[in-house]
N, C-alpha and C. Protein backbone atom coordinates (compact mmCIF):
# COMPACT_ATOMS: atom_id res chain seq x y z
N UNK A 1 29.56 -2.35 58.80
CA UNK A 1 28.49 -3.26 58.45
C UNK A 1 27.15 -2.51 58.53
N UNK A 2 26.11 -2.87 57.54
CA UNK A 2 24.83 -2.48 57.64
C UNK A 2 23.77 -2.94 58.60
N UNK A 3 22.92 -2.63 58.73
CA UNK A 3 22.00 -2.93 59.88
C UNK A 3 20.60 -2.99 59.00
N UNK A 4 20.08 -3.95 58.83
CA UNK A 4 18.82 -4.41 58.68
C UNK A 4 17.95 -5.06 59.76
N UNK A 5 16.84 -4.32 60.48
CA UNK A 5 16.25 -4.90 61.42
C UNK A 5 14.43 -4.78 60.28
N UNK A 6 14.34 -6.36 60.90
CA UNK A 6 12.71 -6.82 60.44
C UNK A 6 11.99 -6.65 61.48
N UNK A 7 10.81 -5.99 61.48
CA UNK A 7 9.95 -6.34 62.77
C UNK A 7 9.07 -7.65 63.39
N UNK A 8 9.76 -8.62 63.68
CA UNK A 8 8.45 -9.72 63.57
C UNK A 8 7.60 -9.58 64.38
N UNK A 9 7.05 -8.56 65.06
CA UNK A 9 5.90 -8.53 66.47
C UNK A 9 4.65 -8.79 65.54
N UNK A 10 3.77 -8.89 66.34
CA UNK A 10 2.46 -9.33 66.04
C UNK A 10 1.51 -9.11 64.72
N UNK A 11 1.67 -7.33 64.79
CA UNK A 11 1.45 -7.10 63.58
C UNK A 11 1.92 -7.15 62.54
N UNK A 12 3.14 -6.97 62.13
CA UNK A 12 4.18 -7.62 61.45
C UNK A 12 4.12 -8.39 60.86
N UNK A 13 3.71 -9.62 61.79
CA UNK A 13 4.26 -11.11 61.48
C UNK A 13 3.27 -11.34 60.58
N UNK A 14 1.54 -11.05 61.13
CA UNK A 14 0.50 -11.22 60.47
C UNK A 14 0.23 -10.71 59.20
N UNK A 15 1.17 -9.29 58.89
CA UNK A 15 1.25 -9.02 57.33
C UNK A 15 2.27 -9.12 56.49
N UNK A 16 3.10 -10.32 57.10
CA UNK A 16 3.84 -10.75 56.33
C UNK A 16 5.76 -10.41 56.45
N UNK A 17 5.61 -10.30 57.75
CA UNK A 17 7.30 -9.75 57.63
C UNK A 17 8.50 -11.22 57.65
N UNK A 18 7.76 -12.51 57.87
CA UNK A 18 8.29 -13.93 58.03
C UNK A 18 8.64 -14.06 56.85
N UNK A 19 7.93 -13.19 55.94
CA UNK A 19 7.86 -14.23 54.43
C UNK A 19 9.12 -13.06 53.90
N UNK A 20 9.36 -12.08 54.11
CA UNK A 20 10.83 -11.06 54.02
C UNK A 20 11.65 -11.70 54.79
N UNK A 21 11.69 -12.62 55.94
CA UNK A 21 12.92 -12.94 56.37
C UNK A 21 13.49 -14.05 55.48
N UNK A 22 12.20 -14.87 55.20
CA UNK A 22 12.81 -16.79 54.35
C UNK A 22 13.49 -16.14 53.22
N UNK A 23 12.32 -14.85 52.51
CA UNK A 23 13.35 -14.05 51.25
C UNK A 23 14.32 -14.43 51.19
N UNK A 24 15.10 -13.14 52.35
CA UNK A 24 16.20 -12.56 52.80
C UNK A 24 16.95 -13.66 52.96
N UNK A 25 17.07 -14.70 53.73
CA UNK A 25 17.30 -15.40 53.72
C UNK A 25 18.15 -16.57 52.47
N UNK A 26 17.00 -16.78 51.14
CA UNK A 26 17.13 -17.33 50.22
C UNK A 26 17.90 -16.92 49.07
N UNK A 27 18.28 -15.24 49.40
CA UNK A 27 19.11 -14.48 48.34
C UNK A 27 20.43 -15.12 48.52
N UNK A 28 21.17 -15.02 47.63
CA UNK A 28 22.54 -14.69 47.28
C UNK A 28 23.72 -14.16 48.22
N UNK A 29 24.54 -14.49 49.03
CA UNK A 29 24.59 -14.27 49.95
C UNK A 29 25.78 -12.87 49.52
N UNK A 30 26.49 -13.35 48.36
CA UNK A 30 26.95 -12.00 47.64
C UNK A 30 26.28 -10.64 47.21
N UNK A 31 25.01 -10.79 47.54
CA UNK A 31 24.02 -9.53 47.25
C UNK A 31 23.74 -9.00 48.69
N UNK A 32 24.34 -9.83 49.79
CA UNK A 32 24.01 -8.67 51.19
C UNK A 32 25.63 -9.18 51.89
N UNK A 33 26.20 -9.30 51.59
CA UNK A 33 27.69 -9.89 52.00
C UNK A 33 27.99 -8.87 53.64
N UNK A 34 27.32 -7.41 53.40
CA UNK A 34 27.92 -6.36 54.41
C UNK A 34 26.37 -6.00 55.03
N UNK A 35 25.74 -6.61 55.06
CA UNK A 35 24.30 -6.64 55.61
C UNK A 35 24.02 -7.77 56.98
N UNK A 36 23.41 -6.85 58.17
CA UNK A 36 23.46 -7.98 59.21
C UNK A 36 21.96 -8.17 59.74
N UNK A 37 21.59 -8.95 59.34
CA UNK A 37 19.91 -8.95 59.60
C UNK A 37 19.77 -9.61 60.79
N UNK A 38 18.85 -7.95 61.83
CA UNK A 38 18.14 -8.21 63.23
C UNK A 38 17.01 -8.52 63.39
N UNK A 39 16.05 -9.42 63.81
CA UNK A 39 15.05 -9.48 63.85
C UNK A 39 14.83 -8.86 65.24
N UNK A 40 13.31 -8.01 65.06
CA UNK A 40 13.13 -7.54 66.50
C UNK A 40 11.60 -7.86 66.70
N UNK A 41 11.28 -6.84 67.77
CA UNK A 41 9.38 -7.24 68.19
C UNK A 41 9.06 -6.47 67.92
N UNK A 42 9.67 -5.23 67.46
CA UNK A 42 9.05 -3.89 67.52
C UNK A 42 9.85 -2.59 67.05
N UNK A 43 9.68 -1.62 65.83
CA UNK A 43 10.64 -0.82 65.61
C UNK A 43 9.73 0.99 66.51
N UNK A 44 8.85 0.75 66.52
CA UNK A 44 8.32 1.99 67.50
C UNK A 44 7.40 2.23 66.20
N UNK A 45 7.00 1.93 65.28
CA UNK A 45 6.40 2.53 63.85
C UNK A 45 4.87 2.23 63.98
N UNK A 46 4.67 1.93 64.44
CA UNK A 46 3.26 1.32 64.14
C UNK A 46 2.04 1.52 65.12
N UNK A 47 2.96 2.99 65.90
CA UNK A 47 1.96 3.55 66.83
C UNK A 47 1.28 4.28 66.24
N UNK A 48 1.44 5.41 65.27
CA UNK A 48 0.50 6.08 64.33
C UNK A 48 -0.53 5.63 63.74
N UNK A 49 -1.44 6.44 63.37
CA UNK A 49 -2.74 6.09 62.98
C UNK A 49 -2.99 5.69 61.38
N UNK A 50 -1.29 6.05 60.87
CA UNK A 50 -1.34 6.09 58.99
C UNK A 50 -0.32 4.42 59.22
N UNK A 51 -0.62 3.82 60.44
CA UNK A 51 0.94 3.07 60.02
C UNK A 51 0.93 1.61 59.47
N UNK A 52 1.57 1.66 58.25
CA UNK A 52 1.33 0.40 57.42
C UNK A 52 2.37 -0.61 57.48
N UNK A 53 2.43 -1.31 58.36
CA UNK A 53 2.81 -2.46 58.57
C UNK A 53 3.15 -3.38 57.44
N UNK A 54 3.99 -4.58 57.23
CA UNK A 54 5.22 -4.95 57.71
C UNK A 54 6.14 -3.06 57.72
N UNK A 55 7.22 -3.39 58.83
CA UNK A 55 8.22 -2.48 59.47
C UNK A 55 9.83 -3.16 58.97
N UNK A 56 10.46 -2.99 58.08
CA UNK A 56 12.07 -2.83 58.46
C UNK A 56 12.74 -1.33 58.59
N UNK A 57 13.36 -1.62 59.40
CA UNK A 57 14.75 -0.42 59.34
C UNK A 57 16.08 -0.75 58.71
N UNK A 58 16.33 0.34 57.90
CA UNK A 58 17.58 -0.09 57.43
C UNK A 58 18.49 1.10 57.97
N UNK A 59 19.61 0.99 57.99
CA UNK A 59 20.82 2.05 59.01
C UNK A 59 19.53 3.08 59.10
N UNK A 60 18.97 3.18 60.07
CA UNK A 60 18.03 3.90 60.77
C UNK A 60 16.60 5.07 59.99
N UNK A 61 16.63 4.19 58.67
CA UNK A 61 15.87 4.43 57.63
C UNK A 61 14.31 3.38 58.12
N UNK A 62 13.51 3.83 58.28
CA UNK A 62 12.15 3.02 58.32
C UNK A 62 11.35 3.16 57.09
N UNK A 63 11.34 1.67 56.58
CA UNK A 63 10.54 1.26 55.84
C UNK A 63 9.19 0.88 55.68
N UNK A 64 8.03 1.55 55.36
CA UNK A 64 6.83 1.04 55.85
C UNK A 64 6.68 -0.12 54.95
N UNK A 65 5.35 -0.41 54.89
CA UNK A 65 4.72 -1.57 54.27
C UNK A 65 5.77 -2.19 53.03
N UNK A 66 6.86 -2.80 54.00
CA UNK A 66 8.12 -3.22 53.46
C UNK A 66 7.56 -4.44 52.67
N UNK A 67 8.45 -4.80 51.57
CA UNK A 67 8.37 -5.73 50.69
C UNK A 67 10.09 -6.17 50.48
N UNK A 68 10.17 -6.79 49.61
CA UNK A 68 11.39 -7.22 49.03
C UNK A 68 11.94 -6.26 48.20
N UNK A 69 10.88 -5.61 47.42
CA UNK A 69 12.13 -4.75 46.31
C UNK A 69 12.52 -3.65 47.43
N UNK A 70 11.40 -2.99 48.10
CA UNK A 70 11.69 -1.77 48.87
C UNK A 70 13.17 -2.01 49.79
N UNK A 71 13.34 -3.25 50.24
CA UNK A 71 14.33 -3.68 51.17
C UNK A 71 15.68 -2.92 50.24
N UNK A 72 15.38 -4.22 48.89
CA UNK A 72 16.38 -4.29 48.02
C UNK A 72 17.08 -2.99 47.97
N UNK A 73 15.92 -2.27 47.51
CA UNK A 73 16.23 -0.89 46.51
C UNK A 73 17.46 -0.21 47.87
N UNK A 74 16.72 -0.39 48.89
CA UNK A 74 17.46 0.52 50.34
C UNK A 74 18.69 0.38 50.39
N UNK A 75 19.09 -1.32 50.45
CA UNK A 75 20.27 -1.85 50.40
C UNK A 75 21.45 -1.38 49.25
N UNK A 76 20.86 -1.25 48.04
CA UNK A 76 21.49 -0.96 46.69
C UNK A 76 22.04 0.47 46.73
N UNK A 77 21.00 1.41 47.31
CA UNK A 77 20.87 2.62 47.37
C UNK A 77 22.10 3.19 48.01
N UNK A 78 22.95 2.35 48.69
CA UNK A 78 23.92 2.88 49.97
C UNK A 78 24.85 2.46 49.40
């Protein structure tokens, strides 16, 4: 199984990582069938000074200023 973790901590949440979970959520459930979505507080990313927030990880891939296709594309990609 795959590992999708969202970051919902503070900063996160405020740029939008809630609105990637309802997404995620609202897809097809045949388009992530082997996908297990973690929500966490924190992926360690967003201590840097370049770091662009919303955060997912996918199998230990960090995604910056994650969106939906970027998720997508990750997921497809494997």
């Amino acid at each position: 199984m795959k590992i999708l973790k969202i970051c919902v901590g503070t900063c996160c949440h405020l740029l939008g990582s809630y609105e990637l979970v309802d997404k995620l959520n609202e897809m097809d459930a045949q388009r992530l069938y082997d996908v297990k979505i973690e929500l966490t507080t924190c992926i360690n990313s967003c201590q840097s000074k370049s770091a662009q927030p919303p955060y997912a990880e996918f199998n230990g891939k960090i995604i910056e200023n994650a969106n939906i296709d970027k998720i997508l594309n990750c997921i497809t990609a494997t």
